[in-house]
C-alpha atoms as a PDB file:
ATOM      1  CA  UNK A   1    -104.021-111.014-156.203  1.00  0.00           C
ATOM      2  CA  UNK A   2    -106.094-113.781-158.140  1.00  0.00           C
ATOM      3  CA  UNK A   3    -105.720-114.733-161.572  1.00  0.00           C
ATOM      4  CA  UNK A   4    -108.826-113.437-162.533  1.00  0.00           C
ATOM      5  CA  UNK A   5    -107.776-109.618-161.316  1.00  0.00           C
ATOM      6  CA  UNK A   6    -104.690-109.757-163.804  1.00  0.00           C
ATOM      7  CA  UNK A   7    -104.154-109.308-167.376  1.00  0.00           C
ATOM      8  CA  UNK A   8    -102.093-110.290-170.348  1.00  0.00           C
ATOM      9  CA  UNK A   9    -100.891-108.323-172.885  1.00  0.00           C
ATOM     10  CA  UNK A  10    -100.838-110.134-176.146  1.00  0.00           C
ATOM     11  CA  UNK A  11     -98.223-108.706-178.785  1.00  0.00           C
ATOM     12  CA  UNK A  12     -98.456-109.780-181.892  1.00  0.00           C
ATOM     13  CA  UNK A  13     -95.805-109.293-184.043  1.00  0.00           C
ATOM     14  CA  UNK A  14     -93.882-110.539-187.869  1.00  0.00           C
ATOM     15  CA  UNK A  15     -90.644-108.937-189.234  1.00  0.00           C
ATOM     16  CA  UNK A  16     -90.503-106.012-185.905  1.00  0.00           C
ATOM     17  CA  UNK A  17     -87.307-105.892-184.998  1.00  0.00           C
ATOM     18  CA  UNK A  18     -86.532-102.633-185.780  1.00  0.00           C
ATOM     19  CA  UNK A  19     -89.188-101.747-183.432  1.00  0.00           C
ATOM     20  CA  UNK A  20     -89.824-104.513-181.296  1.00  0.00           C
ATOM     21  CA  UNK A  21     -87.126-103.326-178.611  1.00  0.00           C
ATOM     22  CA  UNK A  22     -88.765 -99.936-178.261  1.00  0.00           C
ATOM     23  CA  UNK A  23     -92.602-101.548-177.631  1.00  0.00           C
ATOM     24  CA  UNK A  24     -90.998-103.793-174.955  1.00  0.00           C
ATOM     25  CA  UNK A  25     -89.750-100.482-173.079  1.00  0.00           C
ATOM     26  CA  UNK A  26     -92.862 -99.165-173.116  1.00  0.00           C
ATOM     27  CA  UNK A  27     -94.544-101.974-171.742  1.00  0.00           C
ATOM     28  CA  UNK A  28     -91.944-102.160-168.914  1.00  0.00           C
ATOM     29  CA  UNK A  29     -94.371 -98.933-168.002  1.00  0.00           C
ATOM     30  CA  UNK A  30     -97.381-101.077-168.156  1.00  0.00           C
ATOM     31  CA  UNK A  31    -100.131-101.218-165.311  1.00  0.00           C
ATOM     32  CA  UNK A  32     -98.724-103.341-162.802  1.00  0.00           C
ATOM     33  CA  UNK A  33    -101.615-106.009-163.059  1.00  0.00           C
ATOM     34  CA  UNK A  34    -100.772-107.346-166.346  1.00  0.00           C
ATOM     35  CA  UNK A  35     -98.004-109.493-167.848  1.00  0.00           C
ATOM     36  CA  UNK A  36     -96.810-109.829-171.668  1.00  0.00           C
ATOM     37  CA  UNK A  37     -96.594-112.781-174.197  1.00  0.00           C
ATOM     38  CA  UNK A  38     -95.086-112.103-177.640  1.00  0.00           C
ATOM     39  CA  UNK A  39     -96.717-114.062-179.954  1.00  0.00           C
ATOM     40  CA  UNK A  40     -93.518-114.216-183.018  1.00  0.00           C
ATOM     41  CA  UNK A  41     -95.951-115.269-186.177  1.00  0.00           C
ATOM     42  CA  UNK A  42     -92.880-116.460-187.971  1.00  0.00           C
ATOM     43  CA  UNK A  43     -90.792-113.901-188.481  1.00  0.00           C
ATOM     44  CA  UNK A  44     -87.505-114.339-190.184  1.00  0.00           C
ATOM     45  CA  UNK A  45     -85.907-111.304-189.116  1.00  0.00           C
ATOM     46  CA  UNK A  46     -84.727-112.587-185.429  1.00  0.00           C
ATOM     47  CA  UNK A  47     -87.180-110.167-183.770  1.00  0.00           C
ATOM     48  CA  UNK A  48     -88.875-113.430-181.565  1.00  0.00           C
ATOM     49  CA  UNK A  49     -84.993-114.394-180.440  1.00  0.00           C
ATOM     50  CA  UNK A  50     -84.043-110.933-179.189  1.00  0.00           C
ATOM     51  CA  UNK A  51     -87.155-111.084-177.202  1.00  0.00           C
ATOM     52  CA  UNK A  52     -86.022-114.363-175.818  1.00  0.00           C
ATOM     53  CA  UNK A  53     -82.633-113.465-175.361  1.00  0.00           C
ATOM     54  CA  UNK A  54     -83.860-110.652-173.008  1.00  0.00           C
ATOM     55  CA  UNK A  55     -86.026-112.950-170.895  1.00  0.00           C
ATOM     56  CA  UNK A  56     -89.483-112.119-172.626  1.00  0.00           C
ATOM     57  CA  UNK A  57     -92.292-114.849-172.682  1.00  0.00           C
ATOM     58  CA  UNK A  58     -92.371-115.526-176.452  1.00  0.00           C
ATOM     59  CA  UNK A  59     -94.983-118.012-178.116  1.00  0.00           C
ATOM     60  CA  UNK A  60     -93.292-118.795-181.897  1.00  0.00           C
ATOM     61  CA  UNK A  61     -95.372-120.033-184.560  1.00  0.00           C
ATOM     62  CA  UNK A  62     -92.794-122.203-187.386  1.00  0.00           C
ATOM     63  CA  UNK A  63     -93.850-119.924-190.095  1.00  0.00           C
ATOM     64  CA  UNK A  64     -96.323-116.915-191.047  1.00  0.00           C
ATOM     65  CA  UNK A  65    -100.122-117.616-190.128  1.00  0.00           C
ATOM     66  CA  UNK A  66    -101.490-114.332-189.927  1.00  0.00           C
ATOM     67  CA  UNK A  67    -102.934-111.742-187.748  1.00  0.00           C
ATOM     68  CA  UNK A  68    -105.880-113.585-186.552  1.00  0.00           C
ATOM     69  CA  UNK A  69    -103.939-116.737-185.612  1.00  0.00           C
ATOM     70  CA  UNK A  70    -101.227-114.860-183.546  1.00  0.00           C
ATOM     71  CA  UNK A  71    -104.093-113.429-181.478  1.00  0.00           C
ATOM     72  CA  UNK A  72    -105.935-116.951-181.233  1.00  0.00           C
ATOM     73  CA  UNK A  73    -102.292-117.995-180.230  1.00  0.00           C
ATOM     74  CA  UNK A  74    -102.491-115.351-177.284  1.00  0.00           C
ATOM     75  CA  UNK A  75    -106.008-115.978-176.562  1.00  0.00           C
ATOM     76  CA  UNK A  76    -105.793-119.527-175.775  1.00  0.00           C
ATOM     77  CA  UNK A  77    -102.786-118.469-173.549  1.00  0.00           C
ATOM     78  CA  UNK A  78    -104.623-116.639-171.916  1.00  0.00           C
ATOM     79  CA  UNK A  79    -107.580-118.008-171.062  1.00  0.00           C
ATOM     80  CA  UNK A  80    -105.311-121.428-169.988  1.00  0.00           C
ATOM     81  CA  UNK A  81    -103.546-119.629-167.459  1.00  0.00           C
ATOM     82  CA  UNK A  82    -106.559-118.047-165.801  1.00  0.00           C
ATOM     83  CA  UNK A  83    -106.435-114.563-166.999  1.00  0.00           C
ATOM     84  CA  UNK A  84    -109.603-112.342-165.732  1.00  0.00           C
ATOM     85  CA  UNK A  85    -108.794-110.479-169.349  1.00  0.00           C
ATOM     86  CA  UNK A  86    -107.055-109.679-172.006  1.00  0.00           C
ATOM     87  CA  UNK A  87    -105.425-106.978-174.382  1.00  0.00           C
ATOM     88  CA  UNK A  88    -104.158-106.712-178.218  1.00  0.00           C
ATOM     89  CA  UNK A  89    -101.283-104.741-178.489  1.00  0.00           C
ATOM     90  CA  UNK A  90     -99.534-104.389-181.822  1.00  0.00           C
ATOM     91  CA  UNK A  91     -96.044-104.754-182.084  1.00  0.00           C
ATOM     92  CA  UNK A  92     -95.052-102.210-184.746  1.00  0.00           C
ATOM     93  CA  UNK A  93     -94.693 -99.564-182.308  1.00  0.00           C
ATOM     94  CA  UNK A  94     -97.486 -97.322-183.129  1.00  0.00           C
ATOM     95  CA  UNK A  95     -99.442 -97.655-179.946  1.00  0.00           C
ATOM     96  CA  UNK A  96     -98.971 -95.498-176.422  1.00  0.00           C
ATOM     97  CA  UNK A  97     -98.213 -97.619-173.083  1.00  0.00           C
ATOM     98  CA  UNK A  98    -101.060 -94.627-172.048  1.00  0.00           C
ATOM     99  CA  UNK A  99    -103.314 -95.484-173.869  1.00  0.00           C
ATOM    100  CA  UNK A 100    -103.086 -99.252-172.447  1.00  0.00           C
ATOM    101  CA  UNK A 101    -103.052 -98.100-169.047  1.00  0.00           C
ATOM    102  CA  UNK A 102    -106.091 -96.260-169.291  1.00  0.00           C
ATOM    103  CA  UNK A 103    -108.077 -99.081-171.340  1.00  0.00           C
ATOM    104  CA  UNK A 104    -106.589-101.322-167.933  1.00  0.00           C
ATOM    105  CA  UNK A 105    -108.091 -98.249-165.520  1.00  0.00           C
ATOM    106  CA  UNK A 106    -111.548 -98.389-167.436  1.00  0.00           C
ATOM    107  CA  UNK A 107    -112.371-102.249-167.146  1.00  0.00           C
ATOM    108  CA  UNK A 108    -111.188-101.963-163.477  1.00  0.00           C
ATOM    109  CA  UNK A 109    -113.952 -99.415-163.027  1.00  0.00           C
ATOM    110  CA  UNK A 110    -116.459-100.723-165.282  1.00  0.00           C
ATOM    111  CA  UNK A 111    -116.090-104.296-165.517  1.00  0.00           C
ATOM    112  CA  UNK A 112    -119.428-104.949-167.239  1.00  0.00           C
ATOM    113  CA  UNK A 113    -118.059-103.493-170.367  1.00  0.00           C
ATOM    114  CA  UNK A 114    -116.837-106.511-172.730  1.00  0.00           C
ATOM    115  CA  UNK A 115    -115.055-105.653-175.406  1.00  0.00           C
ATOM    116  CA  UNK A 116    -113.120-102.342-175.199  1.00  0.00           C
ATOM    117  CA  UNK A 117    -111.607-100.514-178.213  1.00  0.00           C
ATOM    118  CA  UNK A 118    -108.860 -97.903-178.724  1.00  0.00           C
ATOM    119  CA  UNK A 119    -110.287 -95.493-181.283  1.00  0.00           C
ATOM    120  CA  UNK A 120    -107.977 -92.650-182.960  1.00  0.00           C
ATOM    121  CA  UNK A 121    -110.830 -91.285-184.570  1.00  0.00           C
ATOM    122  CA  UNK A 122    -112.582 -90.751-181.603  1.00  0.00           C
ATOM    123  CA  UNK A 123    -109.272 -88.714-180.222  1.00  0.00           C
ATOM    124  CA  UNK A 124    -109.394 -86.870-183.449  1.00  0.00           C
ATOM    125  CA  UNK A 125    -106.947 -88.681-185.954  1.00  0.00           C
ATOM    126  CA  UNK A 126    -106.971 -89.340-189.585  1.00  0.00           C
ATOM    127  CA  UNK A 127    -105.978 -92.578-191.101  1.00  0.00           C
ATOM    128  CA  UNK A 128    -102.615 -92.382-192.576  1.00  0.00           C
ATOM    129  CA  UNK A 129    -103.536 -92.234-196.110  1.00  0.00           C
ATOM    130  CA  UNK A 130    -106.860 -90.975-197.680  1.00  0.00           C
ATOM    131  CA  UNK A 131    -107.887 -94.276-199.622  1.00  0.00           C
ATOM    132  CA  UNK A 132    -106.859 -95.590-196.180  1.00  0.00           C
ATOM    133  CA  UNK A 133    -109.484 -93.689-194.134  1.00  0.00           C
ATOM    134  CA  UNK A 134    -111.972 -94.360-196.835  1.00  0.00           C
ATOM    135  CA  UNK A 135    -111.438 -97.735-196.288  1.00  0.00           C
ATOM    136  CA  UNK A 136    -112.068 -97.430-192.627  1.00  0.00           C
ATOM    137  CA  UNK A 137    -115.008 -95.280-192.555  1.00  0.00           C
ATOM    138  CA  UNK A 138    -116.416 -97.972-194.793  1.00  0.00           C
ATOM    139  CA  UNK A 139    -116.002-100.931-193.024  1.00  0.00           C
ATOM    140  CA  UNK A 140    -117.033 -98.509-189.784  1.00  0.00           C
ATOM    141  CA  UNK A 141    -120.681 -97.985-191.917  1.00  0.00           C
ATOM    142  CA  UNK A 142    -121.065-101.977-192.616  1.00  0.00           C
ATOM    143  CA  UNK A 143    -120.492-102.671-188.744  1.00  0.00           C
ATOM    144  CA  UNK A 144    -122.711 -99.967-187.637  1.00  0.00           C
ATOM    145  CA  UNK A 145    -125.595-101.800-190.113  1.00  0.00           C
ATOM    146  CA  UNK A 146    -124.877-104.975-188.646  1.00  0.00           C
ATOM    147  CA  UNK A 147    -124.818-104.440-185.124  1.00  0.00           C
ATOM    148  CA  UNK A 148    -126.854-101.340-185.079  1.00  0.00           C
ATOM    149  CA  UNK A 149    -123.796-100.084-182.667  1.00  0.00           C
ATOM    150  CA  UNK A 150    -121.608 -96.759-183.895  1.00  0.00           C
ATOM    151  CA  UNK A 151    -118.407 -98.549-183.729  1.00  0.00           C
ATOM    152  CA  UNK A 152    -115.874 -96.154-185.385  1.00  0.00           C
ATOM    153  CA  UNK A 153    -112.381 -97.381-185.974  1.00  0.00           C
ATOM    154  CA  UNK A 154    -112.805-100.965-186.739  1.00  0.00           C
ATOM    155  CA  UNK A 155    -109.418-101.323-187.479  1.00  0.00           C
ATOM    156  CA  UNK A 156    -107.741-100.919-184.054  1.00  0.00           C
ATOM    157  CA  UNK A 157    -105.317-103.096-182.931  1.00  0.00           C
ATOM    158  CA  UNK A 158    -105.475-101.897-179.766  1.00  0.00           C
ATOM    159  CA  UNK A 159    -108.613-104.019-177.571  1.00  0.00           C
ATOM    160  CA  UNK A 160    -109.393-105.246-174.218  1.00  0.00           C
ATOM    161  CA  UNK A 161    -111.605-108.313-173.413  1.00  0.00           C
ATOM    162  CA  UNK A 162    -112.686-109.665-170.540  1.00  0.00           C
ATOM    163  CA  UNK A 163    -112.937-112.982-169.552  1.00  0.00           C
ATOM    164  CA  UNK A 164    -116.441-113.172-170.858  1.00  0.00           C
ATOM    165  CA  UNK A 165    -115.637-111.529-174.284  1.00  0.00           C
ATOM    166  CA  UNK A 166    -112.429-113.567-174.483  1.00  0.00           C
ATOM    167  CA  UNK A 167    -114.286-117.116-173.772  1.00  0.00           C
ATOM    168  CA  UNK A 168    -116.386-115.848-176.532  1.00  0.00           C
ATOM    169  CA  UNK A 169    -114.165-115.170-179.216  1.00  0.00           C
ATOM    170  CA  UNK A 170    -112.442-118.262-178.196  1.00  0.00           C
ATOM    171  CA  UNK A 171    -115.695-120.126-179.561  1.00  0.00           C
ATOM    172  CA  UNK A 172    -116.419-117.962-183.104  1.00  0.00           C
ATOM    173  CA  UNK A 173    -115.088-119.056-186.237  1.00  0.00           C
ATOM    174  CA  UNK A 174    -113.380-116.342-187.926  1.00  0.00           C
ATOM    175  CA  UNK A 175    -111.449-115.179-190.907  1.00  0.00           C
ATOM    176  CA  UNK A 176    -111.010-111.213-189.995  1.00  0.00           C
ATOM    177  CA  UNK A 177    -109.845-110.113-186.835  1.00  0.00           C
ATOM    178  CA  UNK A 178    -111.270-106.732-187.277  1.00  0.00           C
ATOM    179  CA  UNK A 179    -114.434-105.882-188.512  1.00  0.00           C
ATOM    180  CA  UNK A 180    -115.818-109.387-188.983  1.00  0.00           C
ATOM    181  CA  UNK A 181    -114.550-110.130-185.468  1.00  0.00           C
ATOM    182  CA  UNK A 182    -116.621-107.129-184.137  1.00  0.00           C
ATOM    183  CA  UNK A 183    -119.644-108.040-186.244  1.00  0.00           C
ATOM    184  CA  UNK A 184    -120.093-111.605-184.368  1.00  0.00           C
ATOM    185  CA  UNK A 185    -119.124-110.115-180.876  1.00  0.00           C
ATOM    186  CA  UNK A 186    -122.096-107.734-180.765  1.00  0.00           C
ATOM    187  CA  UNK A 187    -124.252-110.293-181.763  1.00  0.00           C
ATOM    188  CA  UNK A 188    -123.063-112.538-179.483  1.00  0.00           C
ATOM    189  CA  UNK A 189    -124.134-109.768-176.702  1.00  0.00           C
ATOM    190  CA  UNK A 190    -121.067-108.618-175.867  1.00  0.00           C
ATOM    191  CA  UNK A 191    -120.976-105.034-174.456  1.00  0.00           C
ATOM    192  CA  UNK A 192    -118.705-103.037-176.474  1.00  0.00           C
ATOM    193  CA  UNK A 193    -117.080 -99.811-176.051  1.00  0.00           C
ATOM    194  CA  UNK A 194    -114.348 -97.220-177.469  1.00  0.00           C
ATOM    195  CA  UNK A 195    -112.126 -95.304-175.500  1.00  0.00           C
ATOM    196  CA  UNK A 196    -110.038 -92.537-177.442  1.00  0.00           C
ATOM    197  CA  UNK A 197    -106.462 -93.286-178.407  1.00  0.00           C
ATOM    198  CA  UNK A 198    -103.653 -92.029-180.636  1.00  0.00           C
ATOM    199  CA  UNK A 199    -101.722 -94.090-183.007  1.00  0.00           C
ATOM    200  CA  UNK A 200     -97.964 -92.567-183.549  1.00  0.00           C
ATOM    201  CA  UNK A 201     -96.845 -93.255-186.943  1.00  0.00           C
ATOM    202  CA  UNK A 202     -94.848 -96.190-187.756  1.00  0.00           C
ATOM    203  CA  UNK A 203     -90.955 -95.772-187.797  1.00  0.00           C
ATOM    204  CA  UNK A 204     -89.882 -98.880-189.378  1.00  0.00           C
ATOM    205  CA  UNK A 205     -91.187-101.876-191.310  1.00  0.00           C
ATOM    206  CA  UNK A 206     -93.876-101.754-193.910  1.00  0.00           C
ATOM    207  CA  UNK A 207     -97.307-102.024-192.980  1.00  0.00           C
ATOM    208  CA  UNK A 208    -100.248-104.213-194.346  1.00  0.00           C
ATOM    209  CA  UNK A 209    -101.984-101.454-195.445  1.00  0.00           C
ATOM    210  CA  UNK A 210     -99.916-100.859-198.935  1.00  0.00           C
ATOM    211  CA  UNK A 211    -102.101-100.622-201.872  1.00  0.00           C
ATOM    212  CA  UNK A 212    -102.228-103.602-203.617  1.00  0.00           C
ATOM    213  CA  UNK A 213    -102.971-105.265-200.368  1.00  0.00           C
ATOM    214  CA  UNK A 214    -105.731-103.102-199.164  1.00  0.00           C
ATOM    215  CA  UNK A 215    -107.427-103.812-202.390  1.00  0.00           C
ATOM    216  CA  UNK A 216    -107.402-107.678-202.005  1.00  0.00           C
ATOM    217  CA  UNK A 217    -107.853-106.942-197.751  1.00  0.00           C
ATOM    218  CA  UNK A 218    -111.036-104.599-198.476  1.00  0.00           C
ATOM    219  CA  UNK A 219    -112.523-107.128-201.467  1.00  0.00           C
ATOM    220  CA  UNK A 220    -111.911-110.010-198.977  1.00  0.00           C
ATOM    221  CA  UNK A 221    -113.357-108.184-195.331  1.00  0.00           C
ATOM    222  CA  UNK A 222    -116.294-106.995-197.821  1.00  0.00           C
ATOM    223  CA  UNK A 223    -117.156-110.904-198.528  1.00  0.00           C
ATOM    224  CA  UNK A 224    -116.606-111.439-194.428  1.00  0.00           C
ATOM    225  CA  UNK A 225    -119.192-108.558-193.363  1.00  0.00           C
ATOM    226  CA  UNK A 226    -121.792-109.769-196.613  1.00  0.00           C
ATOM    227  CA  UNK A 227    -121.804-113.653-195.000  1.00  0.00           C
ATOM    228  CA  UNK A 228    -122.237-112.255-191.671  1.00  0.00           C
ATOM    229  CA  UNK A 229    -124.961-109.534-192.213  1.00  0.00           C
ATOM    230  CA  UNK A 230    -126.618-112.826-193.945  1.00  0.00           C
ATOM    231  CA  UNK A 231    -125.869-115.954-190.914  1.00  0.00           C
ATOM    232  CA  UNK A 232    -125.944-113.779-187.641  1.00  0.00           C
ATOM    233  CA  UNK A 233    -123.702-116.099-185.772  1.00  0.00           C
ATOM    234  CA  UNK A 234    -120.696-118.052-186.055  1.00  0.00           C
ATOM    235  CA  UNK A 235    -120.216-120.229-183.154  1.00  0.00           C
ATOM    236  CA  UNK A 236    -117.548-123.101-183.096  1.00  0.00           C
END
């Protein structure tokens, strides 16, 4: 099998370790095409080192730079190995080796699809929290005006990309890697298209999404979408 017919899993991941050892059994179920990197974004809770320990492929950055950079971490993996595409898998458990699979199935089928997205909405969740799915639906509105597609759940961190979509991202300068992020790939022509998922709830940890937070996170991705409804394009 070529290079270009395989994948990689990219898992990014801070502070998991009370989960971390359950999303690597699940991925032992993955489709057999694709491998898995961990990309540790400078956790201090020893969650990168168990990974290690147990023969993983783990990329460590020496301290926390964020969601975006552990993917661009994966990405440029990726695409230096010779990867035919990609997938964003989060490591705080809350996402179904099935639901991977069949993202893997769909691009083997339809290959001229870019950019593929696993939506809960579209499988009939609900964002955990209320001011949570407001949230959502809201940045889901601000995408849909600025790429004129009806993206719903902009906030999935489960994708796949192709090598196409994946070269592209490479080259986009970004501070969001969610709705911003989706923003410049449709108007970079990149065919994009959800699948439906669901998202089991998180077991340990604490997730981004805590008030306070999702105040300054929905203040700052509103600034993101505003510059990029205004330039169109953000090519390196």
């Amino acid at each position: 099998m070529s290079m270009l017919d395989r994948g990689l899993v990219i898992v990014p991941m801070y502070n998991e370790a009370g989960s971390i050892e359950r999303v690597q059994a699940r991925l032992s179920q993955r489709d057999p095409r694709c491998d898995v990197v961990f990309i540790d974004d400078g956790s201090r809770d020893g969650c990168g080192r168990l990974l290690a320990e147990a023969g993983c492929d783990v990329i460590r950055h020496p301290m926390n730079l964020g969601y975006l950079e552990a993917l661009r971490s994966g990405l440029e993996y990726a695409l230096a190995r010779g990867y035919g595409f990609l997938m964003f898998f989060d490591g705080d458990g809350q996402h179904r080796i099935e639901d991977l699979n069949n993202l893997v199935a769909h691009h083997a089928a339809h290959p001229e699809d870019d950019l593929l997205i696993g939506s809960r909405y579209l499988g009939g969740q609900q964002a955990a929290s209320t001011l949570r799915h407001l949230v959502s639906q809201t940045y889901a509105r601000l995408v849909r005006v600025a790429t004129g597609q009806p993206i719903h759940d902009v906030t999935s961190g489960l994708k796949l990309l192709n090598r196409r979509a994946a070269e592209t991202m490479q080259s986009l300068v970004l501070e969001d890697g969610h709705a911003e992020f989706l923003v410049f790939m449709a108007r970079a022509g990149c065919r994009i298209r959800e699948l439906p998922i669901q998202v089991e709830a998180r077991q340990e940890g604490s997730s981004m999404y805590h008030v306070p937070k999702m105040i300054l996170y929905t203040l700052r991705t509103s600034f993101l979408l505003f510059l990029a409804l205004l330039t169109g394009s953000a090519k390196r």
